[in-house]
Protein backbone atom coordinates (compact mmCIF):
# COMPACT_ATOMS: atom_id res chain seq x y z
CA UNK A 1 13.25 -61.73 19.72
CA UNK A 2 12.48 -64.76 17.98
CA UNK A 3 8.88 -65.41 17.03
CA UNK A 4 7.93 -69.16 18.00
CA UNK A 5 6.75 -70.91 14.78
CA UNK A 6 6.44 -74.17 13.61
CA UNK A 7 5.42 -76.09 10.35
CA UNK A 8 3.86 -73.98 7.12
CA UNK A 9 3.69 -70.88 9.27
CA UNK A 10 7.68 -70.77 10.03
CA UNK A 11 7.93 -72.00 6.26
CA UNK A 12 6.64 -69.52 4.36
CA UNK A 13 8.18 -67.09 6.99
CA UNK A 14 11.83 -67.91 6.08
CA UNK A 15 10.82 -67.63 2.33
CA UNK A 16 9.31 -64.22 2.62
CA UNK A 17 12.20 -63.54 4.51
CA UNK A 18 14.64 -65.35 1.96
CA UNK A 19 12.80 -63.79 -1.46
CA UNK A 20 12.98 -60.55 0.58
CA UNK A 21 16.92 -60.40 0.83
CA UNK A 22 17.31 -61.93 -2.43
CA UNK A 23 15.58 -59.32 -4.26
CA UNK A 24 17.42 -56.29 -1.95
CA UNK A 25 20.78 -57.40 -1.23
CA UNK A 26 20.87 -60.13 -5.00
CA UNK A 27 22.95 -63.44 -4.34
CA UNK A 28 25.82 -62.27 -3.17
CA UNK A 29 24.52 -60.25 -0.38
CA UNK A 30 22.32 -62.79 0.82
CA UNK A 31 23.27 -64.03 4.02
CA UNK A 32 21.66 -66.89 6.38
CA UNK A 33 21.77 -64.69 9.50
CA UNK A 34 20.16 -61.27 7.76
CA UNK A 35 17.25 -64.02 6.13
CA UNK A 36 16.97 -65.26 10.10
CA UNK A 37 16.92 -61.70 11.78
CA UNK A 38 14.28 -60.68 9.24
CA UNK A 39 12.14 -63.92 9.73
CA UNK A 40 12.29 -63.32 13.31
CA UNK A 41 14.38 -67.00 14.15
CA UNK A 42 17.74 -68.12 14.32
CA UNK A 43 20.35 -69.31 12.07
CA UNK A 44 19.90 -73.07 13.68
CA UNK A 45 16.66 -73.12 11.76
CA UNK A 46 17.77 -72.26 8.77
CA UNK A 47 20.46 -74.59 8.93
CA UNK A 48 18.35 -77.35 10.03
CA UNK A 49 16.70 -76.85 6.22
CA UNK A 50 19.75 -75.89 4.32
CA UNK A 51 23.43 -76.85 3.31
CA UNK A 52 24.29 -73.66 2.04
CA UNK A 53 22.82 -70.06 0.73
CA UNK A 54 22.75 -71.66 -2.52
CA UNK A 55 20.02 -74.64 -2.19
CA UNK A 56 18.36 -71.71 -0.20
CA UNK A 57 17.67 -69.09 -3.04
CA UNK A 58 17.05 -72.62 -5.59
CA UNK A 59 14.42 -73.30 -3.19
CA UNK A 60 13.43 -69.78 -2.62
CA UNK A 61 12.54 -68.90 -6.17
CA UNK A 62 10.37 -72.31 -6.41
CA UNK A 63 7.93 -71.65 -3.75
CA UNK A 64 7.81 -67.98 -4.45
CA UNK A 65 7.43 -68.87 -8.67
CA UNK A 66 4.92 -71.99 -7.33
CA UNK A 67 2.19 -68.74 -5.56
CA UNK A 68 2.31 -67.52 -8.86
CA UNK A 69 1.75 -70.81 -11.29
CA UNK A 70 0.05 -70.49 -14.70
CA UNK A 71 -3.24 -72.43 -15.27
CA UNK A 72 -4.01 -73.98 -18.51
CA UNK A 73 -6.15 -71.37 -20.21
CA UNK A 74 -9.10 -73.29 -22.56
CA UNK A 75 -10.72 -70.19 -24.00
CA UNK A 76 -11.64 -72.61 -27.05
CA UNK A 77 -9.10 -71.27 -29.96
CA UNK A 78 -5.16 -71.21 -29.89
CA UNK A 79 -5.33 -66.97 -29.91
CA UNK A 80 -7.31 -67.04 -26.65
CA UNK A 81 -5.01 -69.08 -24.84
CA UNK A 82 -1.91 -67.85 -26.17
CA UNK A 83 -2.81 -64.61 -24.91
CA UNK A 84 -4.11 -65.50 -22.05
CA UNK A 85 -0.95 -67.25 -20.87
CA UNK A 86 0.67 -64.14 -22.20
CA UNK A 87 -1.84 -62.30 -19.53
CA UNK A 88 -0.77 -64.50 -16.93
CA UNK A 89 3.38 -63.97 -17.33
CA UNK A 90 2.58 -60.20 -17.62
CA UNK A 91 0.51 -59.41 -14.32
CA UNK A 92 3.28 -62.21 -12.37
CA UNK A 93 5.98 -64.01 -13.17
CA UNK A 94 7.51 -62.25 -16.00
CA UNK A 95 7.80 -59.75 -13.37
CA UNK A 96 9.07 -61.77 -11.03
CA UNK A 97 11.89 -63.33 -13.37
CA UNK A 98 12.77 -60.14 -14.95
CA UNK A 99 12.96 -58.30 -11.30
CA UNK A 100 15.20 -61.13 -9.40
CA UNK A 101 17.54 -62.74 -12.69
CA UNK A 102 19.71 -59.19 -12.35
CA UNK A 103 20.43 -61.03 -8.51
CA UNK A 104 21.13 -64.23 -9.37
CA UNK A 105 24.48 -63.80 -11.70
CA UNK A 106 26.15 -64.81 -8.74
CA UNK A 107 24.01 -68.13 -8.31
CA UNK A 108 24.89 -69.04 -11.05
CA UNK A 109 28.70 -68.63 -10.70
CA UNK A 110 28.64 -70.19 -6.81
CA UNK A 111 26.29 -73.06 -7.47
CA UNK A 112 27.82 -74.25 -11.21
CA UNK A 113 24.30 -74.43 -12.09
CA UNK A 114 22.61 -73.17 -15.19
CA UNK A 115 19.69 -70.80 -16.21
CA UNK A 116 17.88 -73.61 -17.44
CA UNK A 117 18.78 -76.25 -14.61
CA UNK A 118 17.14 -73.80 -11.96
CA UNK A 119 13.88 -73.32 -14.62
CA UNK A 120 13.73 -76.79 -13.93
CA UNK A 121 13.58 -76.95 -10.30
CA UNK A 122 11.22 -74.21 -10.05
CA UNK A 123 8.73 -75.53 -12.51
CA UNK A 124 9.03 -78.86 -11.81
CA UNK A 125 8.02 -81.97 -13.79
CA UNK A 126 4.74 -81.71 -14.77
CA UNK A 127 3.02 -80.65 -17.77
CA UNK A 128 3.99 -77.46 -19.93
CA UNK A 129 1.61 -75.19 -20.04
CA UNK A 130 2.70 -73.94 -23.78
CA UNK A 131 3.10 -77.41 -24.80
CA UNK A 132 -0.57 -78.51 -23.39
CA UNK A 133 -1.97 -75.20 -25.57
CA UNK A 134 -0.29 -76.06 -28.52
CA UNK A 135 -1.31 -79.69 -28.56
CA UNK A 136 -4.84 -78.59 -28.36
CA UNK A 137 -4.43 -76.61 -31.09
CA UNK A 138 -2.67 -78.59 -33.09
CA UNK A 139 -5.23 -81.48 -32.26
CA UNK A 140 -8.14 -78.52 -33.58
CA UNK A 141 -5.98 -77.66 -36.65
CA UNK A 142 -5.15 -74.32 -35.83
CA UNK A 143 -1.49 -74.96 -35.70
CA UNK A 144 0.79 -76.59 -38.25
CA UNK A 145 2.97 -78.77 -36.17
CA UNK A 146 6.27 -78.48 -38.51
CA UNK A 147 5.97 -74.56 -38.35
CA UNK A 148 5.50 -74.33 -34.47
CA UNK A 149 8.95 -75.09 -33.75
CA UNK A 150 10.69 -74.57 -30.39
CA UNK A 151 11.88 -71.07 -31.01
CA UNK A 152 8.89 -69.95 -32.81
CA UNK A 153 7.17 -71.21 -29.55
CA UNK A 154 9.35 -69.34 -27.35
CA UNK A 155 9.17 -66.16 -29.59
CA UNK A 156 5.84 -64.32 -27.44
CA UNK A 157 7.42 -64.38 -24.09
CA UNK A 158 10.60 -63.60 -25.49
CA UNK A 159 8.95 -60.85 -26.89
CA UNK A 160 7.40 -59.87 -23.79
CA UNK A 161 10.42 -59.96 -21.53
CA UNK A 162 11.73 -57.31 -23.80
CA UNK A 163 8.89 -55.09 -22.78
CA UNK A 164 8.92 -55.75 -19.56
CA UNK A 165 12.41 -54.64 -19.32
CA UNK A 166 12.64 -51.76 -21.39
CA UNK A 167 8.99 -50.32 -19.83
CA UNK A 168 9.71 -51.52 -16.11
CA UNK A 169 5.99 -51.60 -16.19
CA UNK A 170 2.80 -53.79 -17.17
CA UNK A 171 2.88 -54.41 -21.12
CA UNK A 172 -0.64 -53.05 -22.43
CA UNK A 173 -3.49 -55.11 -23.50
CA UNK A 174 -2.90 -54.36 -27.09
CA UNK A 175 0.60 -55.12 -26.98
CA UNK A 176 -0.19 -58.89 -25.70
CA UNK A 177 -2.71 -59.41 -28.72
CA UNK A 178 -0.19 -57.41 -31.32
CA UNK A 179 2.27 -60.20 -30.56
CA UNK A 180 0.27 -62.88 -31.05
CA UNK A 181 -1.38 -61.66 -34.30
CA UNK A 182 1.95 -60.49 -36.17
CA UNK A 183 4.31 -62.28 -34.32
CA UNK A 184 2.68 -66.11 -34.05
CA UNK A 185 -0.29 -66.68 -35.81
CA UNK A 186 1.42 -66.07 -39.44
CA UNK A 187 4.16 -68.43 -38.50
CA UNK A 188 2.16 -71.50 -37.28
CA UNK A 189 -1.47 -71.11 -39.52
CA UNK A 190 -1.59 -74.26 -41.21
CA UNK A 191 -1.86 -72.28 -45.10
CA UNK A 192 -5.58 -74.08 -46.04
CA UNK A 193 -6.74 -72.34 -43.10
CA UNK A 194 -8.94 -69.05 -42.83
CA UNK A 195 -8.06 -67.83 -39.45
């Protein structure tokens, strides 16, 4: 029977409902009428919100990614915040990502959309969070602006997904702050500095 909903409530329904599937059956298995018989409604109201499966899991993975955003960590020096926003992608969304992007191979493929185009919907437009921490630090001279270079930038979470997927599991406290005091800090210290 279906459950009579309207608004936020039948919303975030059909995205639990959606993110559910996704993550059981992956892309391919994901049908409108097994996300509707698990939300309780009927295909009509998916539909009604929809084109296609496709716009479905694009919109799927934003809301579920947007419960889990990163704040702006201001713990007063770049090492703080870099591992606190290494803190926040290990206890969610790292998770998240690593757990679902085994699904979505077939996204990809039906949809002609890339990795990186579908980063973009689910983040949106607004302000990096990396870029806001580096500017700071930059701005504080803790950072050398010509050494922090995109994929020098990108290097801790790369880092981290690795762990993530080989451990299936949190990635330790010490393994956050090892990363960012081998990995980073010796790369972007400006060299008059004593940090």
């Amino acid at each position: 029977m279906s459950t009579r909903r309207r608004g936020e409530d039948l919303e975030n329904a059909l995205f639990k409902a959606a993110w559910q599937e996704l993550s059981e059956s992956g892309y391919s298995g994901i049908t409108f009428e097994a996300v509707a018989s698990r939300a309780q409604t009927s295909r009509a109201v998916l539909y009604r919100r929809w084109a296609d499966k496709g716009e479905l899991v694009r919109d799927t993975i934003a809301h579920h990614f947007k419960l889990f955003a990163h704040n702006v960590p201001d713990t007063g020096t770049f090492r703080g915040d870099l591992i606190a926003l290494l803190e926040q992608s290990n206890a969610t969304r790292e998770h998240m990502l690593t757990g679902i992007r085994v699904h979505l191979s077939g996204y990809y493929e039906a949809t002609g959309q890339s990795p990186a185009e579908l980063r973009k919907h689910v983040l949106g437009d607004g302000p990096d969070v990396l870029e806001v921490v580096y500017k700071r630090a930059i701005e504080r001279g803790e950072v050398d602006p010509e050494k922090a270079t995109r994929m020098v930038r990108k290097a801790p979470f790369a880092v981290l997904r690795s762990e993530i997927m080989s451990t299936r599991d949190r990635v330790p406290q010490n393994t956050l702050e090892e990363i960012v005091d081998t990995l980073v800090l010796p790369l972007v210290t400006p060299a008059h500095s004593t940090v």
